[in-house]
PDB file of N, CA and C in Angstrom:
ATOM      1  N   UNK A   1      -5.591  -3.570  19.631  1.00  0.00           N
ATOM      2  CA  UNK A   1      -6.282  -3.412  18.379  1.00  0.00           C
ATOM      3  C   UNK A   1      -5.323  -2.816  17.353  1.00  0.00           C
ATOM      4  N   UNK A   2      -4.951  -3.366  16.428  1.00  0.00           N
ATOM      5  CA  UNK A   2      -4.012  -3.104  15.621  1.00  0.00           C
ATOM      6  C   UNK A   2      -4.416  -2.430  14.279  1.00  0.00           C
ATOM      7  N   UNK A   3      -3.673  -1.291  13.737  1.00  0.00           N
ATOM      8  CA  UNK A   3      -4.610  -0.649  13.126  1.00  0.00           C
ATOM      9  C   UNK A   3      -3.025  -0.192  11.928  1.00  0.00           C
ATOM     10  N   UNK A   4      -3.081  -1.081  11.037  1.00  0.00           N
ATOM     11  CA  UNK A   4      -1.809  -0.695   9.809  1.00  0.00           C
ATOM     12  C   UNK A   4      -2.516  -0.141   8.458  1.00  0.00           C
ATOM     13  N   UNK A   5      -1.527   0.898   8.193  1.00  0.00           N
ATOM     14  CA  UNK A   5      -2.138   2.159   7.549  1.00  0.00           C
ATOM     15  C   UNK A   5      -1.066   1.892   6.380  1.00  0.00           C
ATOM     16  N   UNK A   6      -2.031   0.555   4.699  1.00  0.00           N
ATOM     17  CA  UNK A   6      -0.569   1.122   3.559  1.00  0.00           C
ATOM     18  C   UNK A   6      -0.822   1.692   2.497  1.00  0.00           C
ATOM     19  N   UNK A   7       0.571   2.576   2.275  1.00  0.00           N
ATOM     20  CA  UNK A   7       0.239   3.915   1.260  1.00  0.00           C
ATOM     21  C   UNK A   7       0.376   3.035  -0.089  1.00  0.00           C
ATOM     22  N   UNK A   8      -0.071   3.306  -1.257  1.00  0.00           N
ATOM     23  CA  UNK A   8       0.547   3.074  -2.442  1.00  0.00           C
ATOM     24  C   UNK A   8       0.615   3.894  -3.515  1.00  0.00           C
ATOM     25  N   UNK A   9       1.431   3.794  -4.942  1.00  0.00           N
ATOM     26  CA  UNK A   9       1.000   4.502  -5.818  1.00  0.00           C
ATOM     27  C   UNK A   9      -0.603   3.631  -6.538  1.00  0.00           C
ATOM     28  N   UNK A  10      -1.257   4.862  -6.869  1.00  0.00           N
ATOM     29  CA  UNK A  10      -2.604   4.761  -7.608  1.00  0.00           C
ATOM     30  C   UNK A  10      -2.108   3.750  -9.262  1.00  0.00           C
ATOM     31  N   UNK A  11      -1.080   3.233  -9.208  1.00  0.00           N
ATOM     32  CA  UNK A  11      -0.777   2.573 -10.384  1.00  0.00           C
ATOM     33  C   UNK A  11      -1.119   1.210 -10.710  1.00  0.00           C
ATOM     34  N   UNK A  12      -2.412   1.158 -11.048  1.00  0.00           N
ATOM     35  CA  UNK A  12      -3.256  -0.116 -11.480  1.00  0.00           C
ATOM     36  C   UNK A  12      -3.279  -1.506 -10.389  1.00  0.00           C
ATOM     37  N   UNK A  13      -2.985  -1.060  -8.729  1.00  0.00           N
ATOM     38  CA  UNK A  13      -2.965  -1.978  -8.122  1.00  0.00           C
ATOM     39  C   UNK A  13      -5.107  -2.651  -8.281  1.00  0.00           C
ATOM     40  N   UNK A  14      -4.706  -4.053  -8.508  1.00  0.00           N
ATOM     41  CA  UNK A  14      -6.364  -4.569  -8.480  1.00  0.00           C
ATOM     42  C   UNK A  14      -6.727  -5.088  -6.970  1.00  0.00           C
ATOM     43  N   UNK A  15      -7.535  -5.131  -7.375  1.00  0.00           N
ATOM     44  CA  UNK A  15      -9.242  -5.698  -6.392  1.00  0.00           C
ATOM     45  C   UNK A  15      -8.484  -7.110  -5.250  1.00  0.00           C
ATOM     46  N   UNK A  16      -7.717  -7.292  -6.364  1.00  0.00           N
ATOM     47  CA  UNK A  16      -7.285  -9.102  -5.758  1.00  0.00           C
ATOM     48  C   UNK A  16      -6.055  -8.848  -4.912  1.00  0.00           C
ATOM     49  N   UNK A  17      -5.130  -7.479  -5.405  1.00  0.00           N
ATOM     50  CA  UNK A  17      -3.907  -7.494  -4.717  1.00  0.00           C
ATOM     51  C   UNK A  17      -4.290  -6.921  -3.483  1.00  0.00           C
ATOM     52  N   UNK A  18      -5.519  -6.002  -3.313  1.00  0.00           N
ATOM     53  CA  UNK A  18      -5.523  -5.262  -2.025  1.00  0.00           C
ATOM     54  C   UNK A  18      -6.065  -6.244  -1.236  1.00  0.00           C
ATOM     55  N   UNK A  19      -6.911  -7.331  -1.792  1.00  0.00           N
ATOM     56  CA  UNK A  19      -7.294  -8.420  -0.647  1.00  0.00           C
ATOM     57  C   UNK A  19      -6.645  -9.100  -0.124  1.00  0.00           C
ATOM     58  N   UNK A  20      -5.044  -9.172  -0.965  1.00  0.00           N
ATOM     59  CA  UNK A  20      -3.891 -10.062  -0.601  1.00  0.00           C
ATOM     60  C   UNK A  20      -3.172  -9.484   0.641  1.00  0.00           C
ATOM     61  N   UNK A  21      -3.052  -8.219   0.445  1.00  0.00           N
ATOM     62  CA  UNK A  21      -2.245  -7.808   1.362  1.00  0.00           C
ATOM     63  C   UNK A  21      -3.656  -7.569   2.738  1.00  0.00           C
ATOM     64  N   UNK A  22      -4.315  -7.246   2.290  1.00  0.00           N
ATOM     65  CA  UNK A  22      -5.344  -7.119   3.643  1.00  0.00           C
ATOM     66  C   UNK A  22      -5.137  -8.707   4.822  1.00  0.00           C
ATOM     67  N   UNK A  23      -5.519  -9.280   3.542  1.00  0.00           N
ATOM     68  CA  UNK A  23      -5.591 -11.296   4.432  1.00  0.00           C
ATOM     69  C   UNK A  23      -3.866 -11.448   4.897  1.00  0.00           C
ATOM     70  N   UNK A  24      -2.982 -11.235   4.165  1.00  0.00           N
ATOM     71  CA  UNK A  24      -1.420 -11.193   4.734  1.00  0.00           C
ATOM     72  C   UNK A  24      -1.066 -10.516   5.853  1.00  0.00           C
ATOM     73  N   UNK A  25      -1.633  -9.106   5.743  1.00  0.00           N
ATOM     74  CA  UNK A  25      -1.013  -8.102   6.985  1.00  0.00           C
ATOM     75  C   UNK A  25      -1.918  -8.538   8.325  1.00  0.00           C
ATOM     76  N   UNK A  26      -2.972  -8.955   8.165  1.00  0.00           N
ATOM     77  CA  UNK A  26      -4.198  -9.992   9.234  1.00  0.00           C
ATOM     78  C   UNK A  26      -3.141 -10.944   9.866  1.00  0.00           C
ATOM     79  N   UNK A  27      -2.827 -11.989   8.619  1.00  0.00           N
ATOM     80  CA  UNK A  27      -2.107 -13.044   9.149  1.00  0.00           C
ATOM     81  C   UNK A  27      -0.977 -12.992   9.999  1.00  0.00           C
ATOM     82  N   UNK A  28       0.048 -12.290   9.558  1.00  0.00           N
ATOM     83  CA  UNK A  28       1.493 -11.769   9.741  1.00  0.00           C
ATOM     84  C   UNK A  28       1.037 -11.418  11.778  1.00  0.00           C
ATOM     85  N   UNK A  29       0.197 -10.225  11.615  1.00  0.00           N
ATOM     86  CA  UNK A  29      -0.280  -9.693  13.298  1.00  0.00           C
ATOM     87  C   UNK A  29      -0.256 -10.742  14.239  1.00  0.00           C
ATOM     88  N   UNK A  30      -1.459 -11.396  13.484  1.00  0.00           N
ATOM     89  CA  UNK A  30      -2.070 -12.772  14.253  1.00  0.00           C
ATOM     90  C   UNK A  30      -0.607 -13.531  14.963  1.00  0.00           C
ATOM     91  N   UNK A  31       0.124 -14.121  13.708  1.00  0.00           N
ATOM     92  CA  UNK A  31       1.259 -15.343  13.773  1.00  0.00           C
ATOM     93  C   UNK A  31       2.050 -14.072  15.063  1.00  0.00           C
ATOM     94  N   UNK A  32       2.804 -13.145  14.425  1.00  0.00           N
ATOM     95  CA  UNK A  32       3.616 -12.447  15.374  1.00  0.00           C
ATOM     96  C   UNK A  32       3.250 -11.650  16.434  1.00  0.00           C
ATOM     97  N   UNK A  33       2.570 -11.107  16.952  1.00  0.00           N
ATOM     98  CA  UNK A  33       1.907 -10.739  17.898  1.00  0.00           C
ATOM     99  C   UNK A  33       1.086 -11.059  18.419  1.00  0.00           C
ATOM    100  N   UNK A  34       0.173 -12.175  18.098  1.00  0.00           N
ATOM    101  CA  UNK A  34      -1.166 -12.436  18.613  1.00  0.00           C
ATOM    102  C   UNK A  34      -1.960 -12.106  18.804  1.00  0.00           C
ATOM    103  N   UNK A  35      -2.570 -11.470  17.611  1.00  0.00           N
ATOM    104  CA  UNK A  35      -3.590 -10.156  17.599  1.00  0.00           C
ATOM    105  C   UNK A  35      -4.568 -11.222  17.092  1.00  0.00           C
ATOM    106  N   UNK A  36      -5.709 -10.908  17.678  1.00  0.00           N
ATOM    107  CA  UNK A  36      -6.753 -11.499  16.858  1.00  0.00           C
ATOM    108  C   UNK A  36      -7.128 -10.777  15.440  1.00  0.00           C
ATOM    109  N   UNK A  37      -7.865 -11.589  14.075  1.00  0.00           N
ATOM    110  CA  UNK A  37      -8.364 -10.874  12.953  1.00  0.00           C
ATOM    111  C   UNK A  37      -9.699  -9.814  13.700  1.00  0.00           C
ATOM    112  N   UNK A  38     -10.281 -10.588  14.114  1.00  0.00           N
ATOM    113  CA  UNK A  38     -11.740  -9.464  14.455  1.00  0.00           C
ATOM    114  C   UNK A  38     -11.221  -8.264  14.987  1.00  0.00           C
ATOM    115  N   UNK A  39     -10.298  -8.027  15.345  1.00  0.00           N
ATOM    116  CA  UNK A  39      -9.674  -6.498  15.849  1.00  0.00           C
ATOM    117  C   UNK A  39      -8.749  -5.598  15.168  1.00  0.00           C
ATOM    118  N   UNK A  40      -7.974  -6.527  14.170  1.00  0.00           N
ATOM    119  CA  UNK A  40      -7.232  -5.864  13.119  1.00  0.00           C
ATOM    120  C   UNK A  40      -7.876  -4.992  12.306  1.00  0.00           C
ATOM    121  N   UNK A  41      -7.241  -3.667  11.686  1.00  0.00           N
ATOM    122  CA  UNK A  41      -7.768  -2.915  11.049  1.00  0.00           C
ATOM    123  C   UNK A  41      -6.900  -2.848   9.753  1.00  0.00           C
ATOM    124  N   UNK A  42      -7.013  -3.111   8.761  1.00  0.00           N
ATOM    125  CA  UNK A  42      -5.731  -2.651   7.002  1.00  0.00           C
ATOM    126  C   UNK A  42      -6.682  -1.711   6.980  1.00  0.00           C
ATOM    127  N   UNK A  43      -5.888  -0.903   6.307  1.00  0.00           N
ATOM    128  CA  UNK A  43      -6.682   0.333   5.484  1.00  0.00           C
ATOM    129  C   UNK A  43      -5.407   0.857   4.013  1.00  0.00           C
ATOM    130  N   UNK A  44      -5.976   0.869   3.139  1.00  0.00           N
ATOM    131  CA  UNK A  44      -5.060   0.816   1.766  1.00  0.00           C
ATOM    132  C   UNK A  44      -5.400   2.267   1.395  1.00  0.00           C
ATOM    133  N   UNK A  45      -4.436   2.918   1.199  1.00  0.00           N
ATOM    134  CA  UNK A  45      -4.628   4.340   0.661  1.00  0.00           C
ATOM    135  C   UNK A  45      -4.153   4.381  -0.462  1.00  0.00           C
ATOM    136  N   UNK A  46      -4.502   4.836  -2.123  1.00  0.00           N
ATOM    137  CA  UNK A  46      -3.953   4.883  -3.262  1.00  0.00           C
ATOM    138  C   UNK A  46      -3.573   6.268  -3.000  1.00  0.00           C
ATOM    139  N   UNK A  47      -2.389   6.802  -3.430  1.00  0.00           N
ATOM    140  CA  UNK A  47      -1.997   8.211  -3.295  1.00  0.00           C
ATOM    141  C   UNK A  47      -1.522   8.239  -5.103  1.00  0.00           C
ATOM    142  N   UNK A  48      -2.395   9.713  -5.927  1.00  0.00           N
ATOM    143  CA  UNK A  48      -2.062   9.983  -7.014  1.00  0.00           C
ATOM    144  C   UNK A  48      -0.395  10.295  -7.193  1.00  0.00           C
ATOM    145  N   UNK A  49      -0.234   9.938  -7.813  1.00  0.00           N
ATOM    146  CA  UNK A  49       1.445   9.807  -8.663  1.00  0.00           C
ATOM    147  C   UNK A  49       2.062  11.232  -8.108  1.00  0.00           C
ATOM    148  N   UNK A  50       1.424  12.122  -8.579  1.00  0.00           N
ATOM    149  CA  UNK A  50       1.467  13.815  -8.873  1.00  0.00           C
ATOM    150  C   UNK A  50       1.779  14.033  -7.460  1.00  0.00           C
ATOM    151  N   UNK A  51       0.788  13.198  -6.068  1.00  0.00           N
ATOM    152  CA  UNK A  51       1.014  13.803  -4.574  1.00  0.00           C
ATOM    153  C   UNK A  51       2.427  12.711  -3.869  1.00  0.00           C
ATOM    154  N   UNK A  52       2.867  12.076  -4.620  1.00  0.00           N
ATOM    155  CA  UNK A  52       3.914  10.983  -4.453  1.00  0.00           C
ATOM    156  C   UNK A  52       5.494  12.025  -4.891  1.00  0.00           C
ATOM    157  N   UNK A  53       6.540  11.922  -3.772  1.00  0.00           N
ATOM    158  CA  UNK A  53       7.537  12.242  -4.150  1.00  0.00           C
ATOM    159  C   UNK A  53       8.667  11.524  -3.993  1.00  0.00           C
ATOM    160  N   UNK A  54      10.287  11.731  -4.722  1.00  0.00           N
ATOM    161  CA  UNK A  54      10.392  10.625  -4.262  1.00  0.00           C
ATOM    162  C   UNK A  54      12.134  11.457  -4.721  1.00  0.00           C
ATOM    163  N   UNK A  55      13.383  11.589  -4.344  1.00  0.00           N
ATOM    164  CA  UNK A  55      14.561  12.344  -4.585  1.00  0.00           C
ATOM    165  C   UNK A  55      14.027  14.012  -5.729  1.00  0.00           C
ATOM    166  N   UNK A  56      12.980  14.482  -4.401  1.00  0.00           N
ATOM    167  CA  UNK A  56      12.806  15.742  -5.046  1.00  0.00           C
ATOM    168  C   UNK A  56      12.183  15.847  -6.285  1.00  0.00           C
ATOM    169  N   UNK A  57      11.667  14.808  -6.835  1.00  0.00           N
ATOM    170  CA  UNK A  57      10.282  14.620  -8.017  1.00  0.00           C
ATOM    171  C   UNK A  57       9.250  13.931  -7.308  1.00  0.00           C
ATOM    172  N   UNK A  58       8.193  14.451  -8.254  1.00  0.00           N
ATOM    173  CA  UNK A  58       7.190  13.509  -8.281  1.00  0.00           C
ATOM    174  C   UNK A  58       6.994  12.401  -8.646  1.00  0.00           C
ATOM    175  N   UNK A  59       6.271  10.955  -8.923  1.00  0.00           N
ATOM    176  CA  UNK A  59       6.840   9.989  -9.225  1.00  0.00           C
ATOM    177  C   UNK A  59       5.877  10.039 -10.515  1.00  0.00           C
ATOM    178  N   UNK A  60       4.949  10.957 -10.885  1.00  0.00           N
ATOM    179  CA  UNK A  60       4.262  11.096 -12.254  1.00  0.00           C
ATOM    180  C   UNK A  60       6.071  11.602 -13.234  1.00  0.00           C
ATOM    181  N   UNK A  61       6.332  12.521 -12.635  1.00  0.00           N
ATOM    182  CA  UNK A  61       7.939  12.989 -13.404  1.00  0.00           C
ATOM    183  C   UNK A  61       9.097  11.645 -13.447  1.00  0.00           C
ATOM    184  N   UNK A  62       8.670  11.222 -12.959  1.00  0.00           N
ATOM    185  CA  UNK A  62      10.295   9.675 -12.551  1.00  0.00           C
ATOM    186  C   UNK A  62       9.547   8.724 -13.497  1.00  0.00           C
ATOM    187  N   UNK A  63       7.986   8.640 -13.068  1.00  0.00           N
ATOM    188  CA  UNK A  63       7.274   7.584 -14.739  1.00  0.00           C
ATOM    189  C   UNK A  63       7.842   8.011 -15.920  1.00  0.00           C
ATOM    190  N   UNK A  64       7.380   9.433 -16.588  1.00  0.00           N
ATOM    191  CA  UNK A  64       7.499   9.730 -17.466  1.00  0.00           C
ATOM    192  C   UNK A  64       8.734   9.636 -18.013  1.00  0.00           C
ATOM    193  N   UNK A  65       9.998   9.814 -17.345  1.00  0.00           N
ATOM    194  CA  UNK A  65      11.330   9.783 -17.930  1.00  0.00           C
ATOM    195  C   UNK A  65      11.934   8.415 -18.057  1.00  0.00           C
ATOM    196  N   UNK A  66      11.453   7.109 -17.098  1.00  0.00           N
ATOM    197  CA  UNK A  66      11.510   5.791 -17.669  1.00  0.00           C
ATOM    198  C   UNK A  66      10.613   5.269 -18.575  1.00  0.00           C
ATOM    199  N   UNK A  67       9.940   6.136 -18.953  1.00  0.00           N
ATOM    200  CA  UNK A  67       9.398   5.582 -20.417  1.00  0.00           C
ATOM    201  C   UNK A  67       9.933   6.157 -21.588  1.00  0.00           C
ATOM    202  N   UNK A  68      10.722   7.393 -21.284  1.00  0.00           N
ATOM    203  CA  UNK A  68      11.466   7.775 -22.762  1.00  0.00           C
ATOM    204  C   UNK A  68      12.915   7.123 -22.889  1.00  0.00           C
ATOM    205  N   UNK A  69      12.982   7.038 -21.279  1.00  0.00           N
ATOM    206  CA  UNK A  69      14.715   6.081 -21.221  1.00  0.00           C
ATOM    207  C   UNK A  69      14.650   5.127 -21.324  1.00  0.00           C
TER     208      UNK A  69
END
């Protein structure tokens, strides 16, 4: 029973992309391992910017400075 856990930033991912990757990461199991769908588990976690780090910033701090650069 396969159970893939993906993080993202909370940055305007939609409705359609999380279904994409849900039906992809299904498929991908299936083709390479032979997992059946009825047992697969996706689970999509949005993680706020602010709890995201990334070379010792946050990635709300790494946004903000590619928008003034």
């Amino acid at each position: 029973m396969p159970y893939v856990h993906i993080r993202v930033t909370d940055e305007g991912v939609t409705r359609e992309q999380k279904q994409q990757l849900i039906e992809q990461t299904t498929q991908m199991l299936e083709r390479v391992l032979n997992k059946p769908p009825s047992s697969t588990f996706v689970v999509i976690e949005e993680v706020n910017t602010d709890n995201w780090g990334v070379a010792g910033q946050t990635v709300t701090a790494l946004r903000q400075r590619e928008k003034k650069g």
